[in-house]
C-alpha atoms as a PDB file:
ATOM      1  CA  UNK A   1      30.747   4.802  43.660  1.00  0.00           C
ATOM      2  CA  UNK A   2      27.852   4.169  41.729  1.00  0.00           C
ATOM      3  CA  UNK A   3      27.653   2.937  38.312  1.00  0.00           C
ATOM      4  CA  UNK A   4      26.750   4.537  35.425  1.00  0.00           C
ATOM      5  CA  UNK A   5      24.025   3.271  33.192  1.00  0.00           C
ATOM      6  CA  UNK A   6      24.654   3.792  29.390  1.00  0.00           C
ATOM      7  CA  UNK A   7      22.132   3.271  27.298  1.00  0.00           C
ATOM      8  CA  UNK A   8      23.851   2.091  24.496  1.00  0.00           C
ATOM      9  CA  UNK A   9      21.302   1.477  22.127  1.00  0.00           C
ATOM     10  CA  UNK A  10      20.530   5.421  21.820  1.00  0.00           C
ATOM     11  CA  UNK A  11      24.471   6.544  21.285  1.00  0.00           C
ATOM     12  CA  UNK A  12      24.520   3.534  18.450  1.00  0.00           C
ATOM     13  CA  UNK A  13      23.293   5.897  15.894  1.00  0.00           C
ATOM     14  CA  UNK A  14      21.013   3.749  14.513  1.00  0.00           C
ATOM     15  CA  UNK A  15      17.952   5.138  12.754  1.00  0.00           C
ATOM     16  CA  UNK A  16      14.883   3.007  12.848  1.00  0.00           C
ATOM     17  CA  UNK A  17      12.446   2.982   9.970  1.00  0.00           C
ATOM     18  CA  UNK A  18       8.827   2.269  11.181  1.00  0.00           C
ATOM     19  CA  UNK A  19       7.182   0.877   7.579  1.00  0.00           C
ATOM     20  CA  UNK A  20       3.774   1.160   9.785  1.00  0.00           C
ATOM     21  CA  UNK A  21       4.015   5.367   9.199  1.00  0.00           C
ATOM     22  CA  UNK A  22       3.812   4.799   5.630  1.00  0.00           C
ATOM     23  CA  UNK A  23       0.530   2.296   5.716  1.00  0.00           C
ATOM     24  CA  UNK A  24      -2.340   3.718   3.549  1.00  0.00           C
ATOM     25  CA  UNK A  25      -5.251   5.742   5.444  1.00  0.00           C
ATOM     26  CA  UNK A  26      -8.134   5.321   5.583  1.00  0.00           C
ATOM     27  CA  UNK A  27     -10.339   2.297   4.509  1.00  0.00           C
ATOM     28  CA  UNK A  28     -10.702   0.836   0.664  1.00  0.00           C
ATOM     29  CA  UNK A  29     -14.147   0.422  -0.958  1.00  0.00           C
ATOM     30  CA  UNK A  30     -14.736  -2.208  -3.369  1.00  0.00           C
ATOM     31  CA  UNK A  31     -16.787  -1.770  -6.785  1.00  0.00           C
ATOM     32  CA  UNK A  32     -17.790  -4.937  -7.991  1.00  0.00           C
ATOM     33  CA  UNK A  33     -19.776  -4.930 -11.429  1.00  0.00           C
ATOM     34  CA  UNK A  34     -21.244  -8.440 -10.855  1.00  0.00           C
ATOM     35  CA  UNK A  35     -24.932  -6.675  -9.895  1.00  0.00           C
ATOM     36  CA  UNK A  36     -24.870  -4.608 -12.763  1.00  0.00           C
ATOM     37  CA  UNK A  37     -24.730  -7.989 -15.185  1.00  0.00           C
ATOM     38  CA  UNK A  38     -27.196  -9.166 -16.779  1.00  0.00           C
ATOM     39  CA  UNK A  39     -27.954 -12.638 -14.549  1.00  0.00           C
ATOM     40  CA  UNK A  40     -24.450 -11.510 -13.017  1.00  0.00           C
ATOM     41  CA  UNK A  41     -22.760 -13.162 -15.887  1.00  0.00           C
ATOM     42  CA  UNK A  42     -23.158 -11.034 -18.786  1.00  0.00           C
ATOM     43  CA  UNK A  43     -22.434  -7.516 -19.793  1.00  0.00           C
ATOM     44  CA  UNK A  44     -25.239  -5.917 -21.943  1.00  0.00           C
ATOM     45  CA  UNK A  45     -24.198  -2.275 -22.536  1.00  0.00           C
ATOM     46  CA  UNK A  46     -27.646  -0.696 -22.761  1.00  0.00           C
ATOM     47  CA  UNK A  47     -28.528  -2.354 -19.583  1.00  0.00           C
ATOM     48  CA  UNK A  48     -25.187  -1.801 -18.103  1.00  0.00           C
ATOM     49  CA  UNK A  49     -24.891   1.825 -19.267  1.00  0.00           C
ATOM     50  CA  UNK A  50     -28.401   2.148 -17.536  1.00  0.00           C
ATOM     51  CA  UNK A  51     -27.512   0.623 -14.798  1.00  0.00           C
ATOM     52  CA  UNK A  52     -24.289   2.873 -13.937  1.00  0.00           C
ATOM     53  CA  UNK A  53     -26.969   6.146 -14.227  1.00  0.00           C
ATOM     54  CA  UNK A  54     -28.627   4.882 -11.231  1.00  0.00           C
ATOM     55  CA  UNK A  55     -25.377   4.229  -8.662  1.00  0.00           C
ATOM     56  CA  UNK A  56     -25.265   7.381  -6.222  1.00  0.00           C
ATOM     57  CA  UNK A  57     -21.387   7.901  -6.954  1.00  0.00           C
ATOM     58  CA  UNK A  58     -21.573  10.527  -3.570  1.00  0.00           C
ATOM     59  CA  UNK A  59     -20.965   7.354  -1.594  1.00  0.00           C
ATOM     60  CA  UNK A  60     -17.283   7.206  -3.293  1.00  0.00           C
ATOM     61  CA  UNK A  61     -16.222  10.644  -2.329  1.00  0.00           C
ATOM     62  CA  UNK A  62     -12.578  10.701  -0.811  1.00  0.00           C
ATOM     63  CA  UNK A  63     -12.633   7.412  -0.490  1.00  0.00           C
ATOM     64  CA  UNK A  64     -10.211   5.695  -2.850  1.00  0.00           C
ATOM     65  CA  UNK A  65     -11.894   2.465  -4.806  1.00  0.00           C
ATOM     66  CA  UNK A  66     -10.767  -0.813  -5.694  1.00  0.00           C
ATOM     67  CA  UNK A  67     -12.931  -1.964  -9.107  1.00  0.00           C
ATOM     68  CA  UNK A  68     -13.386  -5.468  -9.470  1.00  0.00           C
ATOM     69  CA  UNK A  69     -15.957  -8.355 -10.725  1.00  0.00           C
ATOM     70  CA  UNK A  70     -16.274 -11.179  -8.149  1.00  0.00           C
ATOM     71  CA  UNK A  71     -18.331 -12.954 -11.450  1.00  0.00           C
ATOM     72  CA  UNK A  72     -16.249 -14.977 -13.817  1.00  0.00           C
ATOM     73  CA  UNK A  73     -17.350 -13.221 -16.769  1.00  0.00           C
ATOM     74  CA  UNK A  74     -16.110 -11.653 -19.594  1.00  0.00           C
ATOM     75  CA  UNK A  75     -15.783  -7.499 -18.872  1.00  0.00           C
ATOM     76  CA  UNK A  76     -14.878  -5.786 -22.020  1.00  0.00           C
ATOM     77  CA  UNK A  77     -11.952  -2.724 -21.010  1.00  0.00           C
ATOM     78  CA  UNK A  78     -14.391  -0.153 -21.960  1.00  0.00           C
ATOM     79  CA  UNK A  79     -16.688  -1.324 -19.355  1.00  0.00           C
ATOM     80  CA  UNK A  80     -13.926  -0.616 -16.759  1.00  0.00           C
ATOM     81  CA  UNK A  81     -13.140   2.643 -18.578  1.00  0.00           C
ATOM     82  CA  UNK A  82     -16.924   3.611 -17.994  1.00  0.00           C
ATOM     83  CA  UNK A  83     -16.462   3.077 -14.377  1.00  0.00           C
ATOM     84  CA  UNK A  84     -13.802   4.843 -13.621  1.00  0.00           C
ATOM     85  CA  UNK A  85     -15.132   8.044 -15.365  1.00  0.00           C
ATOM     86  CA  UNK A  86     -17.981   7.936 -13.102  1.00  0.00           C
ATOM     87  CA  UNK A  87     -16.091   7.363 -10.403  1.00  0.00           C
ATOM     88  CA  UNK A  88     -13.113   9.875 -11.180  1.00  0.00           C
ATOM     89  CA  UNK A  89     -14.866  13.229 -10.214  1.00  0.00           C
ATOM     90  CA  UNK A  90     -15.542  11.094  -6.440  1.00  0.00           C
ATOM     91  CA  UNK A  91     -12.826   9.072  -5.660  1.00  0.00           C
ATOM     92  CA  UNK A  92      -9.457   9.644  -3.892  1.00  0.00           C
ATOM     93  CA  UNK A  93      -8.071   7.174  -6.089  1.00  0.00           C
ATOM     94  CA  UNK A  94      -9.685   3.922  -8.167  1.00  0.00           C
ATOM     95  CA  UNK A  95      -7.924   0.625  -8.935  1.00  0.00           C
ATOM     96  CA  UNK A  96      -8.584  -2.107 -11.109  1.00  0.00           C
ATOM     97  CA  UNK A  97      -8.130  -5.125  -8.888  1.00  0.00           C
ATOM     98  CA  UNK A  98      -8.828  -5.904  -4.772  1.00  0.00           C
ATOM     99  CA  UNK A  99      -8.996  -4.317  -2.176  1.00  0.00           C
ATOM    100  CA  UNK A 100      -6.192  -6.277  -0.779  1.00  0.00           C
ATOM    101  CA  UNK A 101      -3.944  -5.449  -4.143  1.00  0.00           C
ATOM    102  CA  UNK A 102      -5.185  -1.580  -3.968  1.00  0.00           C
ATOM    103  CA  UNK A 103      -3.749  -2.027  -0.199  1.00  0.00           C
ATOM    104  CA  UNK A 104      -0.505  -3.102  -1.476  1.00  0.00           C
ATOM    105  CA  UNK A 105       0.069  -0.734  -4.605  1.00  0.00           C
ATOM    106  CA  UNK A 106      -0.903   2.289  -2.375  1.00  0.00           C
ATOM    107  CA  UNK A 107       1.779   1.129   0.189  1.00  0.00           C
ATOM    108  CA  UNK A 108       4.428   0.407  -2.341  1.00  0.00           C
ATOM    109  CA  UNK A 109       3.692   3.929  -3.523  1.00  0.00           C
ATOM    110  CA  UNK A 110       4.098   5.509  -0.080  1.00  0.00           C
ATOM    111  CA  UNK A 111       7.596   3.777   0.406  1.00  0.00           C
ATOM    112  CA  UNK A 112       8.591   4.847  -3.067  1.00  0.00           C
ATOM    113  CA  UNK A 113       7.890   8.584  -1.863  1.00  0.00           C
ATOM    114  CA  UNK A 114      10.783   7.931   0.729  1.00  0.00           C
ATOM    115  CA  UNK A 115      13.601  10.158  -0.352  1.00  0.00           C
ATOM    116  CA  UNK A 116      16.614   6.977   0.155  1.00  0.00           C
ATOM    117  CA  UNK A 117      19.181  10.377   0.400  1.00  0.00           C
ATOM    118  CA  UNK A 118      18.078  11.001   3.803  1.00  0.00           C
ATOM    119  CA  UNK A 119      19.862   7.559   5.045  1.00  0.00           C
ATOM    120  CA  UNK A 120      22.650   7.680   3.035  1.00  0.00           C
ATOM    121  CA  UNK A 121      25.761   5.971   5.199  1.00  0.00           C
ATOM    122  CA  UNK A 122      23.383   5.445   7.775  1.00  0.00           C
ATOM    123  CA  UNK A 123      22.971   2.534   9.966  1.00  0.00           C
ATOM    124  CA  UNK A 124      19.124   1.321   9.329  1.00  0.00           C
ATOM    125  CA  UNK A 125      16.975  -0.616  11.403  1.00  0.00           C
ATOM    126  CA  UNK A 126      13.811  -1.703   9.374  1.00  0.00           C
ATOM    127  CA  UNK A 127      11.251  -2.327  12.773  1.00  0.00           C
ATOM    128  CA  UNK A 128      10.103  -5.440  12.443  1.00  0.00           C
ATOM    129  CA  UNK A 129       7.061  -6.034  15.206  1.00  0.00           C
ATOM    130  CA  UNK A 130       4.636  -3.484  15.278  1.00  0.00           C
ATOM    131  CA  UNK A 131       0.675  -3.336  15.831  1.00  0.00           C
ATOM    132  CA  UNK A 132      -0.065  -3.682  12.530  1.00  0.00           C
ATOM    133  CA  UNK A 133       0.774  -6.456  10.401  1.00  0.00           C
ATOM    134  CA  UNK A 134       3.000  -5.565   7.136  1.00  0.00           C
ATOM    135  CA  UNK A 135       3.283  -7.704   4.186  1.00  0.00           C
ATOM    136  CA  UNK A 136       6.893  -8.840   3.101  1.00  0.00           C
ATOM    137  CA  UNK A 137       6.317  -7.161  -0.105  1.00  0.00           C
ATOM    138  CA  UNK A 138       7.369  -3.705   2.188  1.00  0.00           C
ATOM    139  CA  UNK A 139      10.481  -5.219   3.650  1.00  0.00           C
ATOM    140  CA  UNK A 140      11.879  -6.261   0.278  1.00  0.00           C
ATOM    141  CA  UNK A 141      10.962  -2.853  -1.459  1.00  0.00           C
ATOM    142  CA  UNK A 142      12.148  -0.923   1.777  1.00  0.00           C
ATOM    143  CA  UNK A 143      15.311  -3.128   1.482  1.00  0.00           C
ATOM    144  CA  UNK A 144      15.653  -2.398  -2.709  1.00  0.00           C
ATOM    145  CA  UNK A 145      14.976   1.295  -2.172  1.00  0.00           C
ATOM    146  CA  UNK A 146      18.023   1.299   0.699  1.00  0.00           C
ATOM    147  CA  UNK A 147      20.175  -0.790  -0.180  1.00  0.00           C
ATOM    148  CA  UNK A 148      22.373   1.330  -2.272  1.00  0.00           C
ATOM    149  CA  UNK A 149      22.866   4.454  -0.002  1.00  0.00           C
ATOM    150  CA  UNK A 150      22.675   3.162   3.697  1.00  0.00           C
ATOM    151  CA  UNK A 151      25.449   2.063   5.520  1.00  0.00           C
ATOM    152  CA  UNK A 152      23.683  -1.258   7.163  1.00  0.00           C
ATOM    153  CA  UNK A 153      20.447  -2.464   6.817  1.00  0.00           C
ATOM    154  CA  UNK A 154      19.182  -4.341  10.011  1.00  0.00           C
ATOM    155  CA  UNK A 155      15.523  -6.011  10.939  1.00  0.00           C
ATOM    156  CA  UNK A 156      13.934  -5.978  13.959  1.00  0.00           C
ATOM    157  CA  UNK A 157      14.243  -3.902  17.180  1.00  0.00           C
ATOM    158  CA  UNK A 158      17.476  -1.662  17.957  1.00  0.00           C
ATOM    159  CA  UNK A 159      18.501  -3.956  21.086  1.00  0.00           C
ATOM    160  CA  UNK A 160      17.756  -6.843  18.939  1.00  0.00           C
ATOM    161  CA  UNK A 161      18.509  -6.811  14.709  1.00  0.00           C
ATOM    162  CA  UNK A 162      19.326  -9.166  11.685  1.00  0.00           C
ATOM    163  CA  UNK A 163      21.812  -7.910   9.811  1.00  0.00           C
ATOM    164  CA  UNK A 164      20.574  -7.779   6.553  1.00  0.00           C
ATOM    165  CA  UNK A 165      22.804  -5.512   4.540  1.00  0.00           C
ATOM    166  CA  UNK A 166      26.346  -4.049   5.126  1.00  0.00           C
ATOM    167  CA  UNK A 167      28.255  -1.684   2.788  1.00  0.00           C
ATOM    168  CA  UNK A 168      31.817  -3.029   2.672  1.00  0.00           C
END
């Protein structure tokens, strides 16, 4: 008699949470407002009110932008106010910061979207290797946002976890 091969891993129950479905699309375009400085050090408002005229804003449709200055110099908040109502009737979104930081808010926003409900008493398994790379900020906000409805929280792969979290 032959044996029977159970495949144990798919009658565990065990829901696995890719984080990599909830990665921001799509890439991030960076405004810096060091070339429209005087000398790339100073704001003149004429000249930087002049300057903003001349930008073809088209190029920031549907994209969303990350405003920064890459000078160390002193950018009054109506300058970045300015910006962003040029940039408001283009972009998908605009952030005051990096590219890298608009990355990570957008992210943290798309987990936040995750209705927790939908894993309540469940047995979670965060994956853990993936193609993409995911910053540890997502694993400790997946981990806050599950931790008080789910059953266990586990990292990794469903044939191989660390227990993270168990409801006792």
């Amino acid at each position: 008699m032959a044996d029977i091969l159970v495949n144990k891993v798919a009658e565990s129950g065990l829901i696995t949470l890719d984080l990599e479905a909830y990665l921001p699309v799509g890439n991030i375009v960076t405004f810096d407002l060091k070339p429209y400085l005087f000398m790339e050090l100073i704001l003149k408002e004429k000249d930087f009110r002049e300057a903003l005229k001349g930008v073809d804003w088209e190029v920031y449709k549907g994209v969303p932008v990350a405003v920064t200055c890459t000078a160390d110099a002193i950018i009054p908040v109506w300058a970045y106010m300015l910006v962003a109502s040029y940039l408001e009737p283009f972009a998908i979104d605009v952030y005051l910061g990096t590219a890298d930081e608009m990355h990570k808010q957008l992210f943290l926003a798309a987990l936040r979207q995750i209705d927790p409900q939908q894993f309540a008493d469940k047995r979670v398994v965060v994956k853990g290797c993936g193609e993409t790379p995911i910053g540890d900020f997502a694993y400790l906000e997946i981990t806050r946002l599950l931790r008080p409805v789910a059953k266990t929280i586990m990292y990794g792969e469903p044939c191989s976890t660390v227990p993270v979290y168990k409801k006792r």
